[in-house]
PDB file of N, CA and C in Angstrom:
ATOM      1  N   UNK A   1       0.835  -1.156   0.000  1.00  0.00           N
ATOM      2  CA  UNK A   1       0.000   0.000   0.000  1.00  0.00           C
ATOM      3  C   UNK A   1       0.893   1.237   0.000  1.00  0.00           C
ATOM      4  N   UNK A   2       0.880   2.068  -0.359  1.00  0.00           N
ATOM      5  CA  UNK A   2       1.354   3.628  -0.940  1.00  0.00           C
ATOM      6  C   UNK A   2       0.836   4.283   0.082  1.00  0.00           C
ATOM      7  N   UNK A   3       1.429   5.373   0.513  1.00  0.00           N
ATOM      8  CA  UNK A   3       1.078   6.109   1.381  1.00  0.00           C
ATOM      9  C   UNK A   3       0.252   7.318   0.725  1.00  0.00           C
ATOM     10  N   UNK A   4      -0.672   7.826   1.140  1.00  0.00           N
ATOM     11  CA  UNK A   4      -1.333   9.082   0.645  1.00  0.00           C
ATOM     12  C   UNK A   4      -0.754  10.542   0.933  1.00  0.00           C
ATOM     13  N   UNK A   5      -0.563  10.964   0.492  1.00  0.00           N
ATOM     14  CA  UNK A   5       0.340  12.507   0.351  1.00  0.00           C
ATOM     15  C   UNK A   5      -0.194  13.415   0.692  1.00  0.00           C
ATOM     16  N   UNK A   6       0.063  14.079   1.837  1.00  0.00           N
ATOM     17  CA  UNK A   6      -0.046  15.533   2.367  1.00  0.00           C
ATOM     18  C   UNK A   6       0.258  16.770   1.811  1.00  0.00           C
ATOM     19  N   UNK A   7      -0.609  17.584   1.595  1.00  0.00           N
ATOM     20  CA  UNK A   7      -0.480  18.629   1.021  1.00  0.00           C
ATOM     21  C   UNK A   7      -0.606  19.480   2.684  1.00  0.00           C
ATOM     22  N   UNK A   8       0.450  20.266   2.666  1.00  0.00           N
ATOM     23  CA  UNK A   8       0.679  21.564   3.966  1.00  0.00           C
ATOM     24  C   UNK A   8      -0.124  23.327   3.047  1.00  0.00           C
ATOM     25  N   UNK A   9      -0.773  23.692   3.288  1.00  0.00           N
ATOM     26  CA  UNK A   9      -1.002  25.057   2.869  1.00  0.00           C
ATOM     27  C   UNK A   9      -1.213  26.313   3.982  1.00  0.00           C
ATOM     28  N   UNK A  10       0.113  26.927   3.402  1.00  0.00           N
ATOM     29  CA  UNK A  10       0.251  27.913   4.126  1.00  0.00           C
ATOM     30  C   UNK A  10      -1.000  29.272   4.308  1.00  0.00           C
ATOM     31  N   UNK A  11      -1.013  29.381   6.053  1.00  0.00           N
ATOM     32  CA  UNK A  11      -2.301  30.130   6.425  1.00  0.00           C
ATOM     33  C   UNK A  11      -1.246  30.884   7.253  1.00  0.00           C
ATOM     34  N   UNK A  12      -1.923  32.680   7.567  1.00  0.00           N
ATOM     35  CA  UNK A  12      -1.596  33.154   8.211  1.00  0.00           C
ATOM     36  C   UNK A  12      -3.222  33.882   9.147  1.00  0.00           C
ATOM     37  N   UNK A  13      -3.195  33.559  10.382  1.00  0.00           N
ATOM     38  CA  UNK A  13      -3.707  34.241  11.150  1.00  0.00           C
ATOM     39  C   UNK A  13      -3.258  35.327  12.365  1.00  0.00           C
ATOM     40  N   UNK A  14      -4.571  35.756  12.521  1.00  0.00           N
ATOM     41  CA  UNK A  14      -4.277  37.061  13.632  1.00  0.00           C
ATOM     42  C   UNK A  14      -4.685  37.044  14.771  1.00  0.00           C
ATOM     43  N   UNK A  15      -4.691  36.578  16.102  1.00  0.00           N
ATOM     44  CA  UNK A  15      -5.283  36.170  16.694  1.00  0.00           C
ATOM     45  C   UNK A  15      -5.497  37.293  18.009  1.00  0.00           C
ATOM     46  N   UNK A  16      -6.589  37.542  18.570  1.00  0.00           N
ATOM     47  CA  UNK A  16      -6.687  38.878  19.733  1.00  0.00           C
ATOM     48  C   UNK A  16      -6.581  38.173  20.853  1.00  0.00           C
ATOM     49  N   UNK A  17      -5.978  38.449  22.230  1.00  0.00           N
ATOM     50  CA  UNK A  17      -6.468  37.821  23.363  1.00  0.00           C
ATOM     51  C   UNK A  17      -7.500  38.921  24.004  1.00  0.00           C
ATOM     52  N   UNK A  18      -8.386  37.745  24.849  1.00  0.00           N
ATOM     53  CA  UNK A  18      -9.670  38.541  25.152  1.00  0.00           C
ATOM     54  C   UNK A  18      -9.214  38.565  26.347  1.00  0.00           C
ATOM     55  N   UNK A  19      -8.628  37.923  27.364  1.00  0.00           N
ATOM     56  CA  UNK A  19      -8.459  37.787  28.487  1.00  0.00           C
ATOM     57  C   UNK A  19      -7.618  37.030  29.016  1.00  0.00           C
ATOM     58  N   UNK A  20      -7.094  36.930  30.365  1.00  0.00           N
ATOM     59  CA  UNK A  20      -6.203  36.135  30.697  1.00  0.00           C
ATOM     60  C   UNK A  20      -7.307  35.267  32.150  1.00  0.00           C
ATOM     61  N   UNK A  21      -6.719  34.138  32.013  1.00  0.00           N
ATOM     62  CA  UNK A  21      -7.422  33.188  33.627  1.00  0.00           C
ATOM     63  C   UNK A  21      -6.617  33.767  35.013  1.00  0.00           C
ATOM     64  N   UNK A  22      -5.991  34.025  34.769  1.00  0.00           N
ATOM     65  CA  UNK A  22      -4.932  34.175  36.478  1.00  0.00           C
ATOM     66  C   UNK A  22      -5.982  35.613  36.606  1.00  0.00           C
ATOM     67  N   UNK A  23      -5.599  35.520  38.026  1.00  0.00           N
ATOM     68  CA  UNK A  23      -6.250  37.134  38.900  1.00  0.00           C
ATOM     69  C   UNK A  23      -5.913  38.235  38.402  1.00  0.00           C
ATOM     70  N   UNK A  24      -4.310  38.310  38.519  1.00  0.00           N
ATOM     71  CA  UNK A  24      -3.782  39.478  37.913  1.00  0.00           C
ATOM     72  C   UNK A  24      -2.937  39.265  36.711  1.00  0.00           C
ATOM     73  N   UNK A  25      -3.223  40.170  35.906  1.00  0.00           N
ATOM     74  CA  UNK A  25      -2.662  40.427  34.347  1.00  0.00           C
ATOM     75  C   UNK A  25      -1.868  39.842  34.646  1.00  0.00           C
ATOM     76  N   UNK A  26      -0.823  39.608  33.064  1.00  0.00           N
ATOM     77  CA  UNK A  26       0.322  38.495  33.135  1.00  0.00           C
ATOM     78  C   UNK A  26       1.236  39.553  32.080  1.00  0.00           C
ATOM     79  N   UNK A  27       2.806  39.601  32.541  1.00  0.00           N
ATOM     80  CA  UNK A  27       3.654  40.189  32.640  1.00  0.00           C
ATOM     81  C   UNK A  27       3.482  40.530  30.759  1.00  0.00           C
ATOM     82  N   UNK A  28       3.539  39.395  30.593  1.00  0.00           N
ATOM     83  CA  UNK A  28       3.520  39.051  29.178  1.00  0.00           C
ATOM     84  C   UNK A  28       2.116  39.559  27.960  1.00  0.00           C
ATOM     85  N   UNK A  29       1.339  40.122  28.707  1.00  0.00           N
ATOM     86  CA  UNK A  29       0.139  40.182  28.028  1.00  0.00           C
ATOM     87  C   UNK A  29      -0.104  41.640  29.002  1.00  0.00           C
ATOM     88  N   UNK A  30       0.306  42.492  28.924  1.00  0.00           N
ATOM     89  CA  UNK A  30      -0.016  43.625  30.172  1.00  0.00           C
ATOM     90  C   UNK A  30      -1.129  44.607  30.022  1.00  0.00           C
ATOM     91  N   UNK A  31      -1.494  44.318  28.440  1.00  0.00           N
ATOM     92  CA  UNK A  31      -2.655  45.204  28.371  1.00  0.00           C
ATOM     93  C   UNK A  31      -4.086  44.041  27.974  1.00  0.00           C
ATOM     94  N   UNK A  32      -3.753  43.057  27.906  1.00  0.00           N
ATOM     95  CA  UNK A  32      -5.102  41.627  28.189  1.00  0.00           C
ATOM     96  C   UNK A  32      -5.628  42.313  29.638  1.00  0.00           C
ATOM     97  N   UNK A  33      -6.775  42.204  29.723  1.00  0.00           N
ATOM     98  CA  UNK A  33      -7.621  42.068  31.180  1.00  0.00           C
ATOM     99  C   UNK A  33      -7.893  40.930  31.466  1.00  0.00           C
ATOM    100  N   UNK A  34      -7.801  40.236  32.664  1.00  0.00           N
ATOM    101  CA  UNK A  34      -8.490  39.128  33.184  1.00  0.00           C
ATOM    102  C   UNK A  34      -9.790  39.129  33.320  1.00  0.00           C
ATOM    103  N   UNK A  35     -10.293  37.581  32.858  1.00  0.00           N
ATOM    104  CA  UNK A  35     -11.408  37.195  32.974  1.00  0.00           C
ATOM    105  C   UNK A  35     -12.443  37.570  34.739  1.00  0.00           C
ATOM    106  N   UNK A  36     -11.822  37.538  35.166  1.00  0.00           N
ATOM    107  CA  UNK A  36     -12.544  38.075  36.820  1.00  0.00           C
ATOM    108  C   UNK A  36     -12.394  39.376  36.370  1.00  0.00           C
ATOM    109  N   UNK A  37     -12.133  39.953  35.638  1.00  0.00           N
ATOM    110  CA  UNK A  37     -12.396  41.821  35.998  1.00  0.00           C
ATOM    111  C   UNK A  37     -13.251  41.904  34.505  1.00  0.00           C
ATOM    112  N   UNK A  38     -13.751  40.845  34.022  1.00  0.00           N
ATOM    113  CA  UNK A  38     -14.403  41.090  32.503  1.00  0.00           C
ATOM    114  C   UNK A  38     -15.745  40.585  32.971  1.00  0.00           C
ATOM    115  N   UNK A  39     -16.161  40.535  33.799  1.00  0.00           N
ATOM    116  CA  UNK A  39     -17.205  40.017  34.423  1.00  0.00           C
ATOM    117  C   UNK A  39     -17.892  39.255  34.807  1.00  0.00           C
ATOM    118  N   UNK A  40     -16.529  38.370  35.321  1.00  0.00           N
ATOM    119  CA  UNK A  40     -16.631  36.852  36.024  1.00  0.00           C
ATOM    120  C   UNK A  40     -15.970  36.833  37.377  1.00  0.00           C
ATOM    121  N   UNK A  41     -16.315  37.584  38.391  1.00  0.00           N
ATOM    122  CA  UNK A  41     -15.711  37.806  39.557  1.00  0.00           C
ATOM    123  C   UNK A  41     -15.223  36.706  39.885  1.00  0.00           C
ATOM    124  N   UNK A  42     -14.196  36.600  40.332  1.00  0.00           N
ATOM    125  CA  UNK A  42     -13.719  35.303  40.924  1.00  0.00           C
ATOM    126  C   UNK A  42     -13.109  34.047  40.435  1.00  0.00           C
ATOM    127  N   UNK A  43     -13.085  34.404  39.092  1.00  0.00           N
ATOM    128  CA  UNK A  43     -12.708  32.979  38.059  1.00  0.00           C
ATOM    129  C   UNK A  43     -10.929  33.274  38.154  1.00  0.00           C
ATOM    130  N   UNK A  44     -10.793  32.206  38.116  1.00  0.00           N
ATOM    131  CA  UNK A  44      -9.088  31.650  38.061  1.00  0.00           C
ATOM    132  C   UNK A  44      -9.342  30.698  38.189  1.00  0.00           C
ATOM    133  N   UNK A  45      -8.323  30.387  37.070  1.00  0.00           N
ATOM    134  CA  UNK A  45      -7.800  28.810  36.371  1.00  0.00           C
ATOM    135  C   UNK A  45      -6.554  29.305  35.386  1.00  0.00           C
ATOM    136  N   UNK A  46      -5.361  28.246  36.696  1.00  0.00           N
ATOM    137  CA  UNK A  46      -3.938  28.688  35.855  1.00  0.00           C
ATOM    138  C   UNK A  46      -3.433  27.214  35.903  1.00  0.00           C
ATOM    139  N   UNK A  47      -2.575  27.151  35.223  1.00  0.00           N
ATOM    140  CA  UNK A  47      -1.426  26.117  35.274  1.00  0.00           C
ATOM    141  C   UNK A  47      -0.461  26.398  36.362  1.00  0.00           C
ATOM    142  N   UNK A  48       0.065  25.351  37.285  1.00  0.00           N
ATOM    143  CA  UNK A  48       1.170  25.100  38.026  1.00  0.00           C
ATOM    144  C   UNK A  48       1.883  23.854  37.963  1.00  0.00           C
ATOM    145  N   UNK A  49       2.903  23.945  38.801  1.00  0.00           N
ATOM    146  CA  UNK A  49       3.923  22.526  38.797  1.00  0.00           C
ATOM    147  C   UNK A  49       4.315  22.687  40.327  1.00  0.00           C
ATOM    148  N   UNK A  50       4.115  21.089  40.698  1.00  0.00           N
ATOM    149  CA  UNK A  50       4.380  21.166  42.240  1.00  0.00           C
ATOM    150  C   UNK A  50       5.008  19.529  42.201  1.00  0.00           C
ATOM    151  N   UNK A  51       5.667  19.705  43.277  1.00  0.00           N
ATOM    152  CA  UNK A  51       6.358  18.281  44.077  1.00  0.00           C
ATOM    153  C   UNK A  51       5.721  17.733  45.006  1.00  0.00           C
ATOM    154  N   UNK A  52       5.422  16.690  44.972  1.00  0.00           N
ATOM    155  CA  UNK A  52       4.733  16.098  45.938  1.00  0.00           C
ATOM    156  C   UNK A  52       5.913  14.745  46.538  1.00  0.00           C
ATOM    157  N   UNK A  53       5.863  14.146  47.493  1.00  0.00           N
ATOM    158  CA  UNK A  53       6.258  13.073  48.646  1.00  0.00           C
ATOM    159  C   UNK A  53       5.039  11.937  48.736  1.00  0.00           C
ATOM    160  N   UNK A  54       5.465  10.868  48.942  1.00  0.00           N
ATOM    161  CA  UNK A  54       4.616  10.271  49.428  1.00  0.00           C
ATOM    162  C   UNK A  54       4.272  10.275  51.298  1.00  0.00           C
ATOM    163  N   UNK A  55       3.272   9.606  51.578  1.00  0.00           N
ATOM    164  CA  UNK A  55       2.954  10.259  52.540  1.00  0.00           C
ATOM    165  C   UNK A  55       3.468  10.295  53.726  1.00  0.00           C
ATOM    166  N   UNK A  56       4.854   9.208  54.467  1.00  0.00           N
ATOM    167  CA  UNK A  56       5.473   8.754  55.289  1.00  0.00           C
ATOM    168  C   UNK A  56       7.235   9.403  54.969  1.00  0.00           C
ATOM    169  N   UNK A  57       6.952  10.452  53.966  1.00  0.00           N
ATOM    170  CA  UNK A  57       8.193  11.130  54.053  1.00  0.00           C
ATOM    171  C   UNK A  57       9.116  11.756  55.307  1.00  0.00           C
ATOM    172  N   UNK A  58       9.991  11.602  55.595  1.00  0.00           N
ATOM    173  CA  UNK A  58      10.395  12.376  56.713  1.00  0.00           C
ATOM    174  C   UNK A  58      10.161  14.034  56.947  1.00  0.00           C
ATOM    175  N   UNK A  59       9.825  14.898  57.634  1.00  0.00           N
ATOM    176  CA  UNK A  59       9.538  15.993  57.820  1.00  0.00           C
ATOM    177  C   UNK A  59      11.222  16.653  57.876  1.00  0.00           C
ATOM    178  N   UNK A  60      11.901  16.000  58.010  1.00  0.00           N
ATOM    179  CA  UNK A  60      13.226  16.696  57.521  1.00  0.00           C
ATOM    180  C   UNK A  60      13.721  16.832  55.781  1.00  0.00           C
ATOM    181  N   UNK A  61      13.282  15.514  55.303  1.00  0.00           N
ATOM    182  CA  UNK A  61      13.624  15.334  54.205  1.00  0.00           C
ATOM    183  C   UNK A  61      12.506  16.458  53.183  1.00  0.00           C
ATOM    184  N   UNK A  62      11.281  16.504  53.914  1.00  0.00           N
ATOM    185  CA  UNK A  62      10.726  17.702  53.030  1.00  0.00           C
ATOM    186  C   UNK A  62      10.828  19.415  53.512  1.00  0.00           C
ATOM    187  N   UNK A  63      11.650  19.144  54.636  1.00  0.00           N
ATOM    188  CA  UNK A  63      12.005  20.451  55.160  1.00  0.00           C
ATOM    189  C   UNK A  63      13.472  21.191  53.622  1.00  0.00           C
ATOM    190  N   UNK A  64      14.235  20.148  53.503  1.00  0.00           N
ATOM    191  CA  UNK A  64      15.441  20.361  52.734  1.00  0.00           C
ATOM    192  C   UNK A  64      14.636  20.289  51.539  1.00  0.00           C
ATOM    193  N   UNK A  65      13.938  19.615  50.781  1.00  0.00           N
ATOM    194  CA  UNK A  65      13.332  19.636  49.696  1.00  0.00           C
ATOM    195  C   UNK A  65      12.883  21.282  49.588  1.00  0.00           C
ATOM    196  N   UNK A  66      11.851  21.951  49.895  1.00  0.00           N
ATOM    197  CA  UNK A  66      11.694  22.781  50.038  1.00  0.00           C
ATOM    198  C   UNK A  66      12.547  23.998  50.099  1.00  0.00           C
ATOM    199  N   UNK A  67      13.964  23.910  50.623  1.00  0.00           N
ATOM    200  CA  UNK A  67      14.883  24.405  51.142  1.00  0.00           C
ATOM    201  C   UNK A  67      15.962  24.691  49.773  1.00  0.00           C
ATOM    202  N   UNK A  68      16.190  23.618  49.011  1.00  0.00           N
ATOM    203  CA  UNK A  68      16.451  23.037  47.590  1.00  0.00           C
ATOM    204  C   UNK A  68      15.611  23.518  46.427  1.00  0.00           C
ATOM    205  N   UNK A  69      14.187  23.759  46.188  1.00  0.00           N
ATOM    206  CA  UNK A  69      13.442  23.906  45.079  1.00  0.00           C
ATOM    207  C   UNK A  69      13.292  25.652  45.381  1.00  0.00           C
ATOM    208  N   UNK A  70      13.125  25.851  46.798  1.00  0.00           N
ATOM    209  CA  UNK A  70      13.358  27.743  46.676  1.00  0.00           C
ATOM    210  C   UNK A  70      14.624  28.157  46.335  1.00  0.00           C
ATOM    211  N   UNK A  71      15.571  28.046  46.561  1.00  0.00           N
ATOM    212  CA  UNK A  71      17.047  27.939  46.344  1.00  0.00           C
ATOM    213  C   UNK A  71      17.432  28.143  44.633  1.00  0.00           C
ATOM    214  N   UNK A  72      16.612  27.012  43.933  1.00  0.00           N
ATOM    215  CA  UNK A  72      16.686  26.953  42.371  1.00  0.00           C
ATOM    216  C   UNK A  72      16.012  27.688  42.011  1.00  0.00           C
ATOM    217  N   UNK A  73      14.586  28.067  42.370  1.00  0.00           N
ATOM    218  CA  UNK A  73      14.208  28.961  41.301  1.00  0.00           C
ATOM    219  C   UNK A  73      14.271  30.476  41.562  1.00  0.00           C
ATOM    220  N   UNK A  74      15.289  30.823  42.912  1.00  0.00           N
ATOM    221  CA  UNK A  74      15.733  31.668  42.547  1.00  0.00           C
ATOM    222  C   UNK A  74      17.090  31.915  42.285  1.00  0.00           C
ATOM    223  N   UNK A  75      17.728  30.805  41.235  1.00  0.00           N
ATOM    224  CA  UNK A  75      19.303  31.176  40.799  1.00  0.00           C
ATOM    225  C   UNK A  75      18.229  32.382  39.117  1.00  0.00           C
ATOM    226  N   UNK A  76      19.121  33.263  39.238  1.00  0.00           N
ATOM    227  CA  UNK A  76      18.087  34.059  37.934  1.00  0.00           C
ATOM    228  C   UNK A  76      18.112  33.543  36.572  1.00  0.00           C
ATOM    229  N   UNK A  77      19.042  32.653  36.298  1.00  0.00           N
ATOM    230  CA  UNK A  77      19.035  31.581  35.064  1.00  0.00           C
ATOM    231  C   UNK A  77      17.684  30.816  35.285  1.00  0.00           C
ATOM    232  N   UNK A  78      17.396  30.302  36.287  1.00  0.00           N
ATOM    233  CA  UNK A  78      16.302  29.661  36.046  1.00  0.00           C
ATOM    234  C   UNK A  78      14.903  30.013  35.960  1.00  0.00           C
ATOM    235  N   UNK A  79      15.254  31.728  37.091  1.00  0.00           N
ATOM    236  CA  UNK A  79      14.190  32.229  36.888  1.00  0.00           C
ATOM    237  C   UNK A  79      13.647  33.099  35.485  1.00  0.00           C
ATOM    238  N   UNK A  80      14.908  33.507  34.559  1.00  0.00           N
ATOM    239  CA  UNK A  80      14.588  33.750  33.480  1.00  0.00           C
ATOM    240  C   UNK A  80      13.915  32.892  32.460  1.00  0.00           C
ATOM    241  N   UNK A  81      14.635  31.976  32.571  1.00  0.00           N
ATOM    242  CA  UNK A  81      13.823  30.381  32.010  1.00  0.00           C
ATOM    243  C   UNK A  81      12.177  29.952  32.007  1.00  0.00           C
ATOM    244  N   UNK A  82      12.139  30.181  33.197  1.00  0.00           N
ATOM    245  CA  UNK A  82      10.382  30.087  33.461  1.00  0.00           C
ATOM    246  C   UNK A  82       9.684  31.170  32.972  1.00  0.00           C
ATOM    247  N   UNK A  83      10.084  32.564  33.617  1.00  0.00           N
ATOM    248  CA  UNK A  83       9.163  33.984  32.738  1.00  0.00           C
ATOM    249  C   UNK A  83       9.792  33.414  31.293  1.00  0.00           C
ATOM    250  N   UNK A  84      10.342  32.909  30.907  1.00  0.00           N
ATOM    251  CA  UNK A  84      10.398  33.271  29.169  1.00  0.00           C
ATOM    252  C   UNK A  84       9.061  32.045  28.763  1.00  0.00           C
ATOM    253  N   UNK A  85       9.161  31.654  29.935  1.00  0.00           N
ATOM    254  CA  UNK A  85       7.782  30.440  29.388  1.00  0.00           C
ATOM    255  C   UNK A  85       6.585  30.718  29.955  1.00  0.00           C
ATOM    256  N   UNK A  86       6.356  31.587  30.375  1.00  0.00           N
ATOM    257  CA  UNK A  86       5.348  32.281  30.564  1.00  0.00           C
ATOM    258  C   UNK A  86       4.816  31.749  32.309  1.00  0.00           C
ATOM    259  N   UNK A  87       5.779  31.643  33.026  1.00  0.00           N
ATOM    260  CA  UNK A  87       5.540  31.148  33.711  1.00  0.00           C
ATOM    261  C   UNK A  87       5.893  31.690  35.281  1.00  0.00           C
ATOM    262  N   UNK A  88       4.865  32.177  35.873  1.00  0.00           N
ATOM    263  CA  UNK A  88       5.304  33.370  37.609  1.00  0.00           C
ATOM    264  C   UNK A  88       5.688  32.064  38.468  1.00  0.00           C
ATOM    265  N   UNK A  89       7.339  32.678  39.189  1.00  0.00           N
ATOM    266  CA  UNK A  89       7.796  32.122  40.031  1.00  0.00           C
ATOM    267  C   UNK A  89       6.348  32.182  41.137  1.00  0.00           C
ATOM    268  N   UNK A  90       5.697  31.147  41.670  1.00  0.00           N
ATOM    269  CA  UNK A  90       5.798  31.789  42.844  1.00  0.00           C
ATOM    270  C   UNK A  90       6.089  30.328  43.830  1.00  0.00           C
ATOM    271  N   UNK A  91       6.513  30.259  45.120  1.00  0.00           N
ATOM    272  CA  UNK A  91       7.091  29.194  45.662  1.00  0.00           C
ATOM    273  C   UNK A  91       6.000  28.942  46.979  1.00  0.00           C
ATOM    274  N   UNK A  92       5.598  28.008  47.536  1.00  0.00           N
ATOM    275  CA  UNK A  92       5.199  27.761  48.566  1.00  0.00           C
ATOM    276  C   UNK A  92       5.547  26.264  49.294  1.00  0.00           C
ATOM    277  N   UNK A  93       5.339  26.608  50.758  1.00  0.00           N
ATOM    278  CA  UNK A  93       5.624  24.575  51.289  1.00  0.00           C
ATOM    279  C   UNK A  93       4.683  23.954  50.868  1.00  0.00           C
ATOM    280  N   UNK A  94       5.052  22.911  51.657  1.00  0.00           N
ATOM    281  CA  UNK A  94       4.314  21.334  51.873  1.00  0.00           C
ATOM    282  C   UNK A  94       3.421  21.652  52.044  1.00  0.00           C
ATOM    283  N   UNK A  95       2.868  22.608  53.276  1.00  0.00           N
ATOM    284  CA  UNK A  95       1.269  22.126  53.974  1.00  0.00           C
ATOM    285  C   UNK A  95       0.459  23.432  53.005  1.00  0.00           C
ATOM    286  N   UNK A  96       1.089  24.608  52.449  1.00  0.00           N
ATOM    287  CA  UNK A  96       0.391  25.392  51.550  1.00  0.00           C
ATOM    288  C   UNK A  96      -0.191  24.742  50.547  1.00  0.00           C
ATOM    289  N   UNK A  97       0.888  23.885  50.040  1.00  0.00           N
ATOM    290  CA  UNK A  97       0.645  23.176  48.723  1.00  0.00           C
ATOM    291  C   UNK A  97      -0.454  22.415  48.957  1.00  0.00           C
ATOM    292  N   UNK A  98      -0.357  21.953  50.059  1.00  0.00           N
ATOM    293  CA  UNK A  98      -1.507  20.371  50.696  1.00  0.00           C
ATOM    294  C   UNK A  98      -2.723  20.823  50.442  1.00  0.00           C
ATOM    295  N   UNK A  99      -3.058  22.569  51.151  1.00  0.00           N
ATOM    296  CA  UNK A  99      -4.176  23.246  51.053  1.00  0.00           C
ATOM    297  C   UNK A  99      -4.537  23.673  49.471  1.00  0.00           C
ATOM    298  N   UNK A 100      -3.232  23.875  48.841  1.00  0.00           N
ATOM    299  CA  UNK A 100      -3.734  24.413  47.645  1.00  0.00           C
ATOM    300  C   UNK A 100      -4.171  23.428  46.960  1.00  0.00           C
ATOM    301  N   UNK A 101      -3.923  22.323  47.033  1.00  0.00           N
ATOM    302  CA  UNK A 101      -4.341  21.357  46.192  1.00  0.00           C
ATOM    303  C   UNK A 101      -5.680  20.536  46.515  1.00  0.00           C
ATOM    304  N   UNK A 102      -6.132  20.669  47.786  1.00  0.00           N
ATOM    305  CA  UNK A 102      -7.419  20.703  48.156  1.00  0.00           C
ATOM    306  C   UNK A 102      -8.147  21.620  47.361  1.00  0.00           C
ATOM    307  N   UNK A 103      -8.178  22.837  47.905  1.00  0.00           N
ATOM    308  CA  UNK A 103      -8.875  24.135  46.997  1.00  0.00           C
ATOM    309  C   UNK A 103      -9.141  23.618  45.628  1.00  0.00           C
ATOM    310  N   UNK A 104      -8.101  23.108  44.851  1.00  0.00           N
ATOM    311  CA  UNK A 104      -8.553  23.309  43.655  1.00  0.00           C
ATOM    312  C   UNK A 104      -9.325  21.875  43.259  1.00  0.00           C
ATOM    313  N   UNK A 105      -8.893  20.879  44.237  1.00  0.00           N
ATOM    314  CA  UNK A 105     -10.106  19.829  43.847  1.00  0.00           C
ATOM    315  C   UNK A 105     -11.184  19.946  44.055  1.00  0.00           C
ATOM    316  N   UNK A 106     -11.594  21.230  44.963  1.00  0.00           N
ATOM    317  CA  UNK A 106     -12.962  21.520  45.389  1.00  0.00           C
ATOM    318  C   UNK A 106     -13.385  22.572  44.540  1.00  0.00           C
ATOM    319  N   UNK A 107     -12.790  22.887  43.352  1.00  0.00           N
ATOM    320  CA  UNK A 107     -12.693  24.060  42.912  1.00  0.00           C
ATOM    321  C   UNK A 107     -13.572  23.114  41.587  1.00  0.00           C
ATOM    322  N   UNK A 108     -12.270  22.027  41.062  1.00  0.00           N
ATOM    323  CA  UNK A 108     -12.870  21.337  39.700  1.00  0.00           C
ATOM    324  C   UNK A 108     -13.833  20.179  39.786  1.00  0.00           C
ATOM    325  N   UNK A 109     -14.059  19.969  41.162  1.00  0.00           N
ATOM    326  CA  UNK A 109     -15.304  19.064  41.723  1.00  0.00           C
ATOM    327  C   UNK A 109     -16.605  19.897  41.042  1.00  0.00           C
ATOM    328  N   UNK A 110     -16.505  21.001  41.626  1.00  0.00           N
ATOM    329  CA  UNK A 110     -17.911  21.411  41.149  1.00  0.00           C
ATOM    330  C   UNK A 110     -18.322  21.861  39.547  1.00  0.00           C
ATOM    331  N   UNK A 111     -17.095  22.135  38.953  1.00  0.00           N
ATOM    332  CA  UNK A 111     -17.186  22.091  37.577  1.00  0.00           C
ATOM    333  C   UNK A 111     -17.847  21.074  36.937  1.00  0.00           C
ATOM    334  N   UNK A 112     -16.916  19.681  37.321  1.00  0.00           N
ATOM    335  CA  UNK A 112     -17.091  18.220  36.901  1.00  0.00           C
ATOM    336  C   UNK A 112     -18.783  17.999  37.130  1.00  0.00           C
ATOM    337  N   UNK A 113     -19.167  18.497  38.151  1.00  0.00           N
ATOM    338  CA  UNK A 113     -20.723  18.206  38.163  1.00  0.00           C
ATOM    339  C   UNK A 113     -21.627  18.908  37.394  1.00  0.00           C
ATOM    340  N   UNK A 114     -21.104  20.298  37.679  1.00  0.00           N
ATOM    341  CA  UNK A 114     -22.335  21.120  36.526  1.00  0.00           C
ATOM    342  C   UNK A 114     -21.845  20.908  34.817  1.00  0.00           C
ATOM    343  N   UNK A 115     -20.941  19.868  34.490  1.00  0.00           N
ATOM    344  CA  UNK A 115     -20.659  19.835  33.313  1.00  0.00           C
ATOM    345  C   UNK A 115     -21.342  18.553  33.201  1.00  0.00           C
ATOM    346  N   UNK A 116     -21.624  18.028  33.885  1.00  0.00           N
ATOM    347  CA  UNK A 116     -22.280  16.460  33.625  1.00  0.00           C
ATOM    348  C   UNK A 116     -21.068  15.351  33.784  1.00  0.00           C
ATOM    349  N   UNK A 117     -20.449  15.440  33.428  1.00  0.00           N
ATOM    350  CA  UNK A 117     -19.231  14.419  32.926  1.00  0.00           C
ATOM    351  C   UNK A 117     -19.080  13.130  34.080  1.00  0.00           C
ATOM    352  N   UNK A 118     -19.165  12.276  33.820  1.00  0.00           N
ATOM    353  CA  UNK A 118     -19.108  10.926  34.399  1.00  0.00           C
ATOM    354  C   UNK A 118     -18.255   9.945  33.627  1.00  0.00           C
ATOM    355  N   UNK A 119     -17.628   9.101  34.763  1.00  0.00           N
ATOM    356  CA  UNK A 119     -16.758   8.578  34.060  1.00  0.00           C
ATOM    357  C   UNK A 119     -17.479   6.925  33.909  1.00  0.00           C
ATOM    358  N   UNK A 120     -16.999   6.515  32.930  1.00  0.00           N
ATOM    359  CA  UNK A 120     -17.715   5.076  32.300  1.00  0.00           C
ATOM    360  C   UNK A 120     -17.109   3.864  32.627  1.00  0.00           C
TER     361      UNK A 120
END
């Protein structure tokens, strides 16, 4: 069998941003307004990256962890690295994180329901 051949045709678009999800504007987009000030009080939904332990970790060993991941992202190589990816340092512990990551399951819990979505 022969493979069928792709034709690529070149498109150029223009694209506007209407808004940004985070609370406050983004460094990168400074004249975008956020969606909570466009008349959705309260909406945020961003991307993050976090470390997690399992649960019998030593409280020393995530004391230095912590101690280690603030440390890196502020050598300014790395922190340039992340803003070039569009991405705000911001750093917190273990038990912030614990809470934050509650919050937001209680956050996309209620989404998941008023969207219907069930899993099969």
């Amino acid at each position: 069998m022969r493979p069928i051949g792709r034709s690529v045709i070149p498109i150029t678009v223009t694209l506007a941003a209407l808004a940004v999800t985070s609370v406050q504007r983004t460094p990168q987009l400074p004249d975008v307004p956020n969606v909570s000030k466009s008349g959705f009080p309260g909406f945020e939904v961003t991307g993050w990256v976090g470390i997690s332990t399992t649960a019998r970790t030593p409280l020393k060993t995530i004391a230095r962890l912590e101690a280690e991941i603030g440390k890196a992202i502020a050598i300014p190589e790395v922190a340039s690295l992340l803003e070039r990816q569009g991405m705000a340092r911001h750093f917190i512990g273990a038990k912030e994180f614990g809470a934050f990551i509650d919050t937001e399951i209680a956050k996309f819990a209620v989404a998941v329901k008023y969207s219907g979505a069930a899993v099969d």
